[in-house]
N, C-alpha and C. Protein backbone atom coordinates (compact mmCIF):
# COMPACT_ATOMS: atom_id res chain seq x y z
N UNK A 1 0.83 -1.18 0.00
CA UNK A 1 0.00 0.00 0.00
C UNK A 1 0.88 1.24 0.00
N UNK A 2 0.65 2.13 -0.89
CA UNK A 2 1.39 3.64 -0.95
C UNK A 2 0.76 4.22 -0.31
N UNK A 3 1.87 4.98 0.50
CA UNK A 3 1.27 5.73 1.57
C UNK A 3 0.54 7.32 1.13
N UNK A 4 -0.71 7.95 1.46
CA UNK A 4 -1.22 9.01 0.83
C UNK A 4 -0.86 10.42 1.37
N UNK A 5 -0.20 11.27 0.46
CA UNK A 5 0.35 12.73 1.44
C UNK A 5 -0.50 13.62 0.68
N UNK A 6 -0.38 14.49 1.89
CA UNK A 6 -2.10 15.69 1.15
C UNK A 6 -1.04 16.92 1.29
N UNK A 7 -0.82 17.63 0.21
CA UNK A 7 0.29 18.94 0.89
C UNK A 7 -0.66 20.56 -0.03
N UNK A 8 -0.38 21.00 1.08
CA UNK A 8 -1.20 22.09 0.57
C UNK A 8 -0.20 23.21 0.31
N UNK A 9 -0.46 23.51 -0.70
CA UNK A 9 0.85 24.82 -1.40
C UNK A 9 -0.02 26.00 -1.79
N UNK A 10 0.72 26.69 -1.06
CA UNK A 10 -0.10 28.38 -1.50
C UNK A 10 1.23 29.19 -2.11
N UNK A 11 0.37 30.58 -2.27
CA UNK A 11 1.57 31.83 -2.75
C UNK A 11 1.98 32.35 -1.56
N UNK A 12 3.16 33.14 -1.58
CA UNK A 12 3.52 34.01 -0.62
C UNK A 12 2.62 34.89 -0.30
N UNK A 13 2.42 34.75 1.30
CA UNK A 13 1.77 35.86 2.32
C UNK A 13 0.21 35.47 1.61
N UNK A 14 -0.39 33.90 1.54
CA UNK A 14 -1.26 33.26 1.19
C UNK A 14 -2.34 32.92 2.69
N UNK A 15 -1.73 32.78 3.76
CA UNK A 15 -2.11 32.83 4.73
C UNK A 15 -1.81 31.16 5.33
N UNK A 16 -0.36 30.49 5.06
CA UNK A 16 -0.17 29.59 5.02
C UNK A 16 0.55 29.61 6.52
N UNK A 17 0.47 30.73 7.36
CA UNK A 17 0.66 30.61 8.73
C UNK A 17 -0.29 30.26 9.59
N UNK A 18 -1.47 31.44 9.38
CA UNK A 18 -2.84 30.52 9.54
C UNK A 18 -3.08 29.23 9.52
N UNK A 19 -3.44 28.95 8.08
CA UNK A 19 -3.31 27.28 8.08
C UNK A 19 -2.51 26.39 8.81
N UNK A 20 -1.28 26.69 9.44
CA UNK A 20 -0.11 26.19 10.16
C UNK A 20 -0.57 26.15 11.70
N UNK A 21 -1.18 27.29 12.32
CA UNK A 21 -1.65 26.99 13.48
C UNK A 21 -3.28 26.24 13.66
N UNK A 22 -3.84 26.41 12.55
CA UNK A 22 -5.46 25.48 12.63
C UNK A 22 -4.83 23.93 12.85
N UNK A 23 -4.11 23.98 12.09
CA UNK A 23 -3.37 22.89 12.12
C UNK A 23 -2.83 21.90 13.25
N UNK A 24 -2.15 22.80 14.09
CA UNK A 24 -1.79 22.80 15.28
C UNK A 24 -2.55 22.53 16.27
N UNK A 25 -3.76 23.76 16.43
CA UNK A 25 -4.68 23.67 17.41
C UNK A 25 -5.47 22.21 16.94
N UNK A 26 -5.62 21.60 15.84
CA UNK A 26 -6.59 20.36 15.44
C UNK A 26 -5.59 19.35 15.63
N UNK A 27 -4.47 19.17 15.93
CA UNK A 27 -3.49 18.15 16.36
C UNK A 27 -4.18 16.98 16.94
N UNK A 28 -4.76 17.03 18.04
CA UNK A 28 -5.39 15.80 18.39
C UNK A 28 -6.71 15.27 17.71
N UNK A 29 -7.66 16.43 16.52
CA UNK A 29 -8.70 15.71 16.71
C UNK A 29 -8.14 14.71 14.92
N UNK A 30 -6.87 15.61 14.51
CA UNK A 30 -6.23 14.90 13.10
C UNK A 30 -5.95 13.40 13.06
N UNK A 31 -5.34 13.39 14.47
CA UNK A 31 -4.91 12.30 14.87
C UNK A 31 -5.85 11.07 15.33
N UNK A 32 -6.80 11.56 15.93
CA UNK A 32 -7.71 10.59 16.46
C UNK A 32 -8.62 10.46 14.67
N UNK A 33 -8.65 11.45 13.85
CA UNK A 33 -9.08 10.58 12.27
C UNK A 33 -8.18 9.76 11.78
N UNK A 34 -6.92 9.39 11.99
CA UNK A 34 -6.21 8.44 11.12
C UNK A 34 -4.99 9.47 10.80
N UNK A 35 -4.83 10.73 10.74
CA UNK A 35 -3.74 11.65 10.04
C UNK A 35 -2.81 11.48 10.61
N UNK A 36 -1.20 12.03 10.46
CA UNK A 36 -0.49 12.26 11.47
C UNK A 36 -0.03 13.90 10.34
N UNK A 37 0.22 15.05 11.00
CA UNK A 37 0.45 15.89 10.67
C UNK A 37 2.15 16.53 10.63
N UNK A 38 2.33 17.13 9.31
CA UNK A 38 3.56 17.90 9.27
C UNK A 38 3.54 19.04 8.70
N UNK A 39 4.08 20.20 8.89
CA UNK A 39 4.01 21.46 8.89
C UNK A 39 5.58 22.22 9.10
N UNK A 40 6.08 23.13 8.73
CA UNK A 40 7.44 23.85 9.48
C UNK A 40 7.34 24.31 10.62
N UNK A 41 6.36 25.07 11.14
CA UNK A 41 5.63 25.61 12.17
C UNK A 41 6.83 27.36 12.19
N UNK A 42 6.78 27.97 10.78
CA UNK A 42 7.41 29.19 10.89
C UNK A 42 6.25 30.20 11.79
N UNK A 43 6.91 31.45 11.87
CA UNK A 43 6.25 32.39 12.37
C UNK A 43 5.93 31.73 13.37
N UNK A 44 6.32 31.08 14.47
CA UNK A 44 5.52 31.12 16.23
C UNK A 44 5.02 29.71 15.88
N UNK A 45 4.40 29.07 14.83
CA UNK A 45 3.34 28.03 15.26
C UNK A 45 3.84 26.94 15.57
N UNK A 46 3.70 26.31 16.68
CA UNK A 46 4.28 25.36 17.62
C UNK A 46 3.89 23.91 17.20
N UNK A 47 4.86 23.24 17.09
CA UNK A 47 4.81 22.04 17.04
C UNK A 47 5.15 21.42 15.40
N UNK A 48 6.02 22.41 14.99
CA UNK A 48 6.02 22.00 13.82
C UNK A 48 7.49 21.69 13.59
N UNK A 49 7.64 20.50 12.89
CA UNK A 49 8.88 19.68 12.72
C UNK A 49 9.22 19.43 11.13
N UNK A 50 8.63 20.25 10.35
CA UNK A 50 8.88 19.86 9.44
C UNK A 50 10.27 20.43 8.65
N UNK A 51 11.11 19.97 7.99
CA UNK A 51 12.22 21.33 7.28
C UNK A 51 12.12 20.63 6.30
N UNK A 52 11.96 21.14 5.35
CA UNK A 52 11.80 21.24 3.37
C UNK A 52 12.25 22.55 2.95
N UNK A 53 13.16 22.63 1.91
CA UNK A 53 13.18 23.88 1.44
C UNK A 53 13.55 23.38 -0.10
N UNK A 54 12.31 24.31 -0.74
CA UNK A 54 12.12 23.40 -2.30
C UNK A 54 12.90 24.24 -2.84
N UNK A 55 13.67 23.29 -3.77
CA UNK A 55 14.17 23.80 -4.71
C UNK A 55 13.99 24.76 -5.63
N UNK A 56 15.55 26.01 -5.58
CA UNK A 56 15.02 27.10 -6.70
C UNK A 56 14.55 26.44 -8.01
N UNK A 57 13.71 27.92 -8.62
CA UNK A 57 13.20 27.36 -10.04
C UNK A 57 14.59 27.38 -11.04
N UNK A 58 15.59 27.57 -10.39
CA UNK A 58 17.18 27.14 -11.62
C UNK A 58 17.45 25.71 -11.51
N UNK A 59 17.17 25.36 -10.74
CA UNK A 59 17.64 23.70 -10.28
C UNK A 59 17.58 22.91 -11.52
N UNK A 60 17.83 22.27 -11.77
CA UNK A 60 17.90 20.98 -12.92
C UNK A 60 16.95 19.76 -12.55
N UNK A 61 16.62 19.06 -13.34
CA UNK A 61 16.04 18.03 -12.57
C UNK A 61 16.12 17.12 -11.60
N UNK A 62 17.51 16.63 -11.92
CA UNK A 62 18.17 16.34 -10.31
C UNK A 62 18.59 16.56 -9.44
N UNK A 63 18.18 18.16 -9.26
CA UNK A 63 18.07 18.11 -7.85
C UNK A 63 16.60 18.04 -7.47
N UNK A 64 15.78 18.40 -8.38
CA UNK A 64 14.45 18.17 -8.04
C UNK A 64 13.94 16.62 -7.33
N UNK A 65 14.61 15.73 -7.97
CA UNK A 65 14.94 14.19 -7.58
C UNK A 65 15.36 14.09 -6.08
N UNK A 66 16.39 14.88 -6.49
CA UNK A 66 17.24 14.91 -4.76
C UNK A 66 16.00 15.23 -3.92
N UNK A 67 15.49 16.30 -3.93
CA UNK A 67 14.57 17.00 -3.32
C UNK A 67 13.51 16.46 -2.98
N UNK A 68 13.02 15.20 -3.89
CA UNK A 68 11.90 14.33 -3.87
C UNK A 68 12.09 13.51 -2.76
N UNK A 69 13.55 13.11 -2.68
CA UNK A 69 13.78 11.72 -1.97
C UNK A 69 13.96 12.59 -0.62
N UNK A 70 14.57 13.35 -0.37
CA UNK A 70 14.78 14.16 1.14
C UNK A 70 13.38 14.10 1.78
N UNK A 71 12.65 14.84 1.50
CA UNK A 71 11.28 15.48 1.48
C UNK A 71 10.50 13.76 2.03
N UNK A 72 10.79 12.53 0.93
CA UNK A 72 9.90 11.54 1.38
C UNK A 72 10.56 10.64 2.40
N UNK A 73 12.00 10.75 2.97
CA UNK A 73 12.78 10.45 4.27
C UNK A 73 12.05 11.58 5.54
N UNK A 74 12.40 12.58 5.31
CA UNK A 74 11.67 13.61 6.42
C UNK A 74 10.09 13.15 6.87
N UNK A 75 9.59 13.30 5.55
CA UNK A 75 8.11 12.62 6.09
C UNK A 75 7.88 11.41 6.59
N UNK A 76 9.10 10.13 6.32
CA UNK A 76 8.66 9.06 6.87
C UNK A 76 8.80 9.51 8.28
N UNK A 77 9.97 10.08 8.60
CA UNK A 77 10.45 9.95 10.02
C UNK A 77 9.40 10.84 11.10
N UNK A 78 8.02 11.91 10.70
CA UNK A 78 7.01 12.31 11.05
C UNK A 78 5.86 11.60 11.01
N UNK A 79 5.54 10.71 10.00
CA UNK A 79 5.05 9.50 9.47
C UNK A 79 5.09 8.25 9.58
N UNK A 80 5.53 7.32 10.11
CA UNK A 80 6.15 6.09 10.04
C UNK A 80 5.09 5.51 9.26
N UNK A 81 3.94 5.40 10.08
CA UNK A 81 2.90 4.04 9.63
C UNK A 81 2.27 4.78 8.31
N UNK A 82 2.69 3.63 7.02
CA UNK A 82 2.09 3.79 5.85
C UNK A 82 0.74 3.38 5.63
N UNK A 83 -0.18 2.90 6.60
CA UNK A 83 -1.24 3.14 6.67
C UNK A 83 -1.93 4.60 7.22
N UNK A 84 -1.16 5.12 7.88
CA UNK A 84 -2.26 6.77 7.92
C UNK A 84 -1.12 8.08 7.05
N UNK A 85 -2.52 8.51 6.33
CA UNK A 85 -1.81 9.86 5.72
C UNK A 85 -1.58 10.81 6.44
């Protein structure tokens, strides 16, 4: 079974800090649905473990690759069980 990741991407100053603390504050009820949650938790919002930093738009494709595989190590290690997204 492949495991399912939901990632939500906005524009700058999109209100993706917001979203970062709803996030936060819904921590337990995410969890008690099956989720386990990851986020950076910039600007103040607590509890966030995530570090990704996507690749500039100069990059080549491999680092985009690189970037793929980092990104899906980080999330396992927030993630383990490939049964919850």
């Amino acid at each position: 079974m492949e495991k399912k990741i939901y990632i939500h991407a906005g524009c700058h100053r999109g209100g993706s800090s917001s979203f970062q603390l709803c996030l936060s504050h819904n921590r337990a009820v995410l969890s008690d649905a099956g989720f386990d949650v990851a986020y950076p938790g910039r600007d103040g919002v607590p509890g966030g473990k995530l570090k990704l930093r996507l690749p500039a738009p100069r990059h080549r494709p491999r680092h985009v690759n690189g970037f793929a595989e980092g990104a899906g190590a980080q999330l396992t290690t927030i993630s383990p069980n490939p049964e919850r997204p």
